[in-house]
N, C-alpha and C. Protein backbone atom coordinates (compact mmCIF):
# COMPACT_ATOMS: atom_id res chain seq x y z
N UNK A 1 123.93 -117.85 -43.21
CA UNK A 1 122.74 -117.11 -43.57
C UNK A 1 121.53 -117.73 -42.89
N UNK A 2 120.63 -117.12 -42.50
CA UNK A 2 119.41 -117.23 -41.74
C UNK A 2 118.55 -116.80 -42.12
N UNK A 3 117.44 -117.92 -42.21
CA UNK A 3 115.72 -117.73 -43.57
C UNK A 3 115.31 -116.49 -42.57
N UNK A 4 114.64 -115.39 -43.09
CA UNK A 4 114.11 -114.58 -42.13
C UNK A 4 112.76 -115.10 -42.24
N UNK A 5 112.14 -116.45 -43.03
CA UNK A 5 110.34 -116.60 -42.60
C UNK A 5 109.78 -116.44 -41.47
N UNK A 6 108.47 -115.93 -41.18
CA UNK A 6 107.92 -117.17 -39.96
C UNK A 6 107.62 -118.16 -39.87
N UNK A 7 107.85 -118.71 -38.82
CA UNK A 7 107.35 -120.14 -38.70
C UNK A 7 106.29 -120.32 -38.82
N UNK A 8 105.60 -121.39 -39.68
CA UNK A 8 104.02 -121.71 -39.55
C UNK A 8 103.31 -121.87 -37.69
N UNK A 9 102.36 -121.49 -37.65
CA UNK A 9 101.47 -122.38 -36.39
C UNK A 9 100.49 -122.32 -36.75
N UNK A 10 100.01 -123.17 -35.62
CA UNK A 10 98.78 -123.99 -35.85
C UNK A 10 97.44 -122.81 -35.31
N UNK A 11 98.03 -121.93 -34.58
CA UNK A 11 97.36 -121.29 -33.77
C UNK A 11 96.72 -120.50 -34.52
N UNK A 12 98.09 -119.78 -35.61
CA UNK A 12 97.27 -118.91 -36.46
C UNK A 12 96.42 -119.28 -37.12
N UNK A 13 96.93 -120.66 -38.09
CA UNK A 13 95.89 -120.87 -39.14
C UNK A 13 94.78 -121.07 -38.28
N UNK A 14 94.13 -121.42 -37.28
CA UNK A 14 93.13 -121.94 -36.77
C UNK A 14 92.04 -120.49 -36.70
N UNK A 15 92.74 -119.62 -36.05
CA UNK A 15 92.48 -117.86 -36.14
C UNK A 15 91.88 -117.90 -37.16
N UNK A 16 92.82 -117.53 -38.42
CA UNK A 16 92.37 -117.29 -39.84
C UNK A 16 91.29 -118.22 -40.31
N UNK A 17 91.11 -119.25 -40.10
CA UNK A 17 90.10 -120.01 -40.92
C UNK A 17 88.83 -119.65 -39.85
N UNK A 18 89.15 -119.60 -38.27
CA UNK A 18 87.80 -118.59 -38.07
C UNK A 18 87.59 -117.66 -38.28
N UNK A 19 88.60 -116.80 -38.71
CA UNK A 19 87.80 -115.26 -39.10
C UNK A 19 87.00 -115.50 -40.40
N UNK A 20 88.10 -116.14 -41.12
CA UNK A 20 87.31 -116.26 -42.88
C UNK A 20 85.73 -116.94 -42.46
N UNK A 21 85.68 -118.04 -41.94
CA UNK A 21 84.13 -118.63 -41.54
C UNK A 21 83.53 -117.87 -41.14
N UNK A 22 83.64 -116.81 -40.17
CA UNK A 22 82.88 -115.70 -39.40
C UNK A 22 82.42 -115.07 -40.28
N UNK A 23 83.41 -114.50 -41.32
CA UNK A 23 83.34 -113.57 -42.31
C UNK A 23 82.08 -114.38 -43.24
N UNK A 24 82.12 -115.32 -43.90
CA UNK A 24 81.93 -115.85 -44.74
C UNK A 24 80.31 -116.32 -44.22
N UNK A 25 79.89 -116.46 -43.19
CA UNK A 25 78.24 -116.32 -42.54
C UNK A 25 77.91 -115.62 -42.76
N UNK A 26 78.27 -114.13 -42.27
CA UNK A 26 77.93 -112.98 -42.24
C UNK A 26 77.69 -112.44 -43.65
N UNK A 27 78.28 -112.49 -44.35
CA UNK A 27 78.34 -112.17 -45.97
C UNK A 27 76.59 -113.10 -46.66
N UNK A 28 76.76 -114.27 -45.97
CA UNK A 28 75.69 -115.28 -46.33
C UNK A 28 74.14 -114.98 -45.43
N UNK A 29 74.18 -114.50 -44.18
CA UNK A 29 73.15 -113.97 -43.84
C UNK A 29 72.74 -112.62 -43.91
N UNK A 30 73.31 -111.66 -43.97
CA UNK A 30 73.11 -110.19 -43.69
C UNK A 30 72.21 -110.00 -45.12
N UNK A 31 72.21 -110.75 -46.19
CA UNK A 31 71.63 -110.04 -47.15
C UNK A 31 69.93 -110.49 -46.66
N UNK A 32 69.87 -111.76 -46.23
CA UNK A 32 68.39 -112.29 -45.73
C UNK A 32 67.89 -111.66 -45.20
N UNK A 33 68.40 -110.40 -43.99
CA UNK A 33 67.23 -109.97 -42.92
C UNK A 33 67.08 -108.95 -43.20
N UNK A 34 65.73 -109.02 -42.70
CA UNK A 34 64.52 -107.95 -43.44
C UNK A 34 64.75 -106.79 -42.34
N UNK A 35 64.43 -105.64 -42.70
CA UNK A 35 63.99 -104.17 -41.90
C UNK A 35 62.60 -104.89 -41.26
N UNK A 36 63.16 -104.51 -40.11
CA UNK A 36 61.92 -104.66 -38.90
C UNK A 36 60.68 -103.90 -39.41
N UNK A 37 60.51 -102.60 -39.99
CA UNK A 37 59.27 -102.23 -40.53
C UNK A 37 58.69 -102.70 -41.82
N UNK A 38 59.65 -104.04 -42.65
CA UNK A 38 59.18 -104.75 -43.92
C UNK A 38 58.35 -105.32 -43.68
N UNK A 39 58.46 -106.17 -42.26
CA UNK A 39 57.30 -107.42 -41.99
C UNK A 39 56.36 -107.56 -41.54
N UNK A 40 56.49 -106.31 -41.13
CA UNK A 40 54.84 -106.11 -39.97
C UNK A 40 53.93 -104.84 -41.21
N UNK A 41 54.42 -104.58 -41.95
CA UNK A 41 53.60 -104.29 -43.10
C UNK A 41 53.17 -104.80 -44.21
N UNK A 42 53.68 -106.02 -44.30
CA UNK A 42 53.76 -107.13 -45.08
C UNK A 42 52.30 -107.91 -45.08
N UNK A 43 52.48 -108.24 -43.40
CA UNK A 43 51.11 -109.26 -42.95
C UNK A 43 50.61 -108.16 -42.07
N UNK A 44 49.01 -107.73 -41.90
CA UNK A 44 48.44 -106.79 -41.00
C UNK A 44 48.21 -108.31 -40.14
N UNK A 45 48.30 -107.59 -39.05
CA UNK A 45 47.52 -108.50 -37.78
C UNK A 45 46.46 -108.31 -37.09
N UNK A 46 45.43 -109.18 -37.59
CA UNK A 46 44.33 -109.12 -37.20
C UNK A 46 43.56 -108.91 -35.81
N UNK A 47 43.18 -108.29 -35.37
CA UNK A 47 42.33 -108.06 -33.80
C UNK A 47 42.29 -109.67 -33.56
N UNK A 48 42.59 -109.88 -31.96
CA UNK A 48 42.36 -110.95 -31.05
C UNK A 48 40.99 -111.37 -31.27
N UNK A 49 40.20 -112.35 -31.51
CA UNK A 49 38.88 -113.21 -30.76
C UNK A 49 38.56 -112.89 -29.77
N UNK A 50 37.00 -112.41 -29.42
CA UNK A 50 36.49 -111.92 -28.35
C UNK A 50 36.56 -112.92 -27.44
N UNK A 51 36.73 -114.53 -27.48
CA UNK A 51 36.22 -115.10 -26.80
C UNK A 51 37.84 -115.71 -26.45
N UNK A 52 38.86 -115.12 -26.58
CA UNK A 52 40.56 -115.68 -26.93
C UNK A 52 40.27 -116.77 -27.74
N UNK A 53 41.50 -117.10 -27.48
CA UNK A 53 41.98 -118.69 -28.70
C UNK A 53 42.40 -117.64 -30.12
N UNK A 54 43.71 -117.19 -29.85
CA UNK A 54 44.08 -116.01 -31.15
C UNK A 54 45.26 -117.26 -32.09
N UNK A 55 44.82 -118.33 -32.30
CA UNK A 55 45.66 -119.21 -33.29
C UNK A 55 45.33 -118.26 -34.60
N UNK A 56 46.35 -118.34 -35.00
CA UNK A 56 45.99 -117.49 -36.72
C UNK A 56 47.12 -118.72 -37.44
N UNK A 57 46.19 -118.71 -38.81
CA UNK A 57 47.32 -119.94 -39.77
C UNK A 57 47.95 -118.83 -40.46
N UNK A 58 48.98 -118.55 -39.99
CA UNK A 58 50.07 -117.43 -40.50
C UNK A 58 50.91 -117.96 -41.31
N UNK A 59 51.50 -117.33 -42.48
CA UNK A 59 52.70 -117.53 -43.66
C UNK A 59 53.56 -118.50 -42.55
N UNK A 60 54.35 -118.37 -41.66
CA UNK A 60 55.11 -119.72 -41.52
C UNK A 60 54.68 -120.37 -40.86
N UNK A 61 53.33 -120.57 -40.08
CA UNK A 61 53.06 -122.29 -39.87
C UNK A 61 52.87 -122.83 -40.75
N UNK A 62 52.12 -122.24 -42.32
CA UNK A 62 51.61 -122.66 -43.36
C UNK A 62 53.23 -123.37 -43.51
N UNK A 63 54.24 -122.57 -43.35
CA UNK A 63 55.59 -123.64 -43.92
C UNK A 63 55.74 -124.47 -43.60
N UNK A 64 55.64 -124.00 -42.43
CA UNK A 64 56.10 -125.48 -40.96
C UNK A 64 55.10 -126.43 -41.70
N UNK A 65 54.27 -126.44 -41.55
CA UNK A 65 53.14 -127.69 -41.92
C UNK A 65 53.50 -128.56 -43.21
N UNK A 66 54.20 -127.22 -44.61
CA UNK A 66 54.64 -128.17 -45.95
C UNK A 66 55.91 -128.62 -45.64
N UNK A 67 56.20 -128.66 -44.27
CA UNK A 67 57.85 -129.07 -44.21
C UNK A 67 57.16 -130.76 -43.62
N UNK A 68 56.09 -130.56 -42.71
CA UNK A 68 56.02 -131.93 -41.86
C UNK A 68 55.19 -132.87 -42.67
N UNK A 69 54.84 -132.77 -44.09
CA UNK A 69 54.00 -133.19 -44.44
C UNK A 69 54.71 -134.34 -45.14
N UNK A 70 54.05 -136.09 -45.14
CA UNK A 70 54.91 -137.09 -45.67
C UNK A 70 54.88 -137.56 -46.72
């Protein structure tokens, strides 16, 4: 008599644990991103400086900055 299993490989499991990881990002980011027309209605953007120099302290430098702060 002869097992009809398959044989394990390495190849597959390696497959499968990337699809599941692939899977398993995707599931973890897709709920985060916003509709392209959420964000730009969110924050209006203000007209350029007549004289240039258009730095604006916008929602994420304000982050960036509480991230670098010691």
């Amino acid at each position: 008599m002869q097992d009809s299993q398959p044989q394990p490989s390495r190849r597959r499991f390696f497959a499968g644990a990337a699809t599941a990881g692939a899977a398993a990002a995707a599931v973890v980011a897709l709920p985060h991103i916003a509709a392209p027309g959420a964000t730009a209605a969110a924050e209006p953007v203000p007209a350029p400086p007549e004289r240039g120099g258009g730095y604006r302290l916008s929602a994420h430098v304000q982050q960036y900055y509480k991230t670098t702060q010691l």
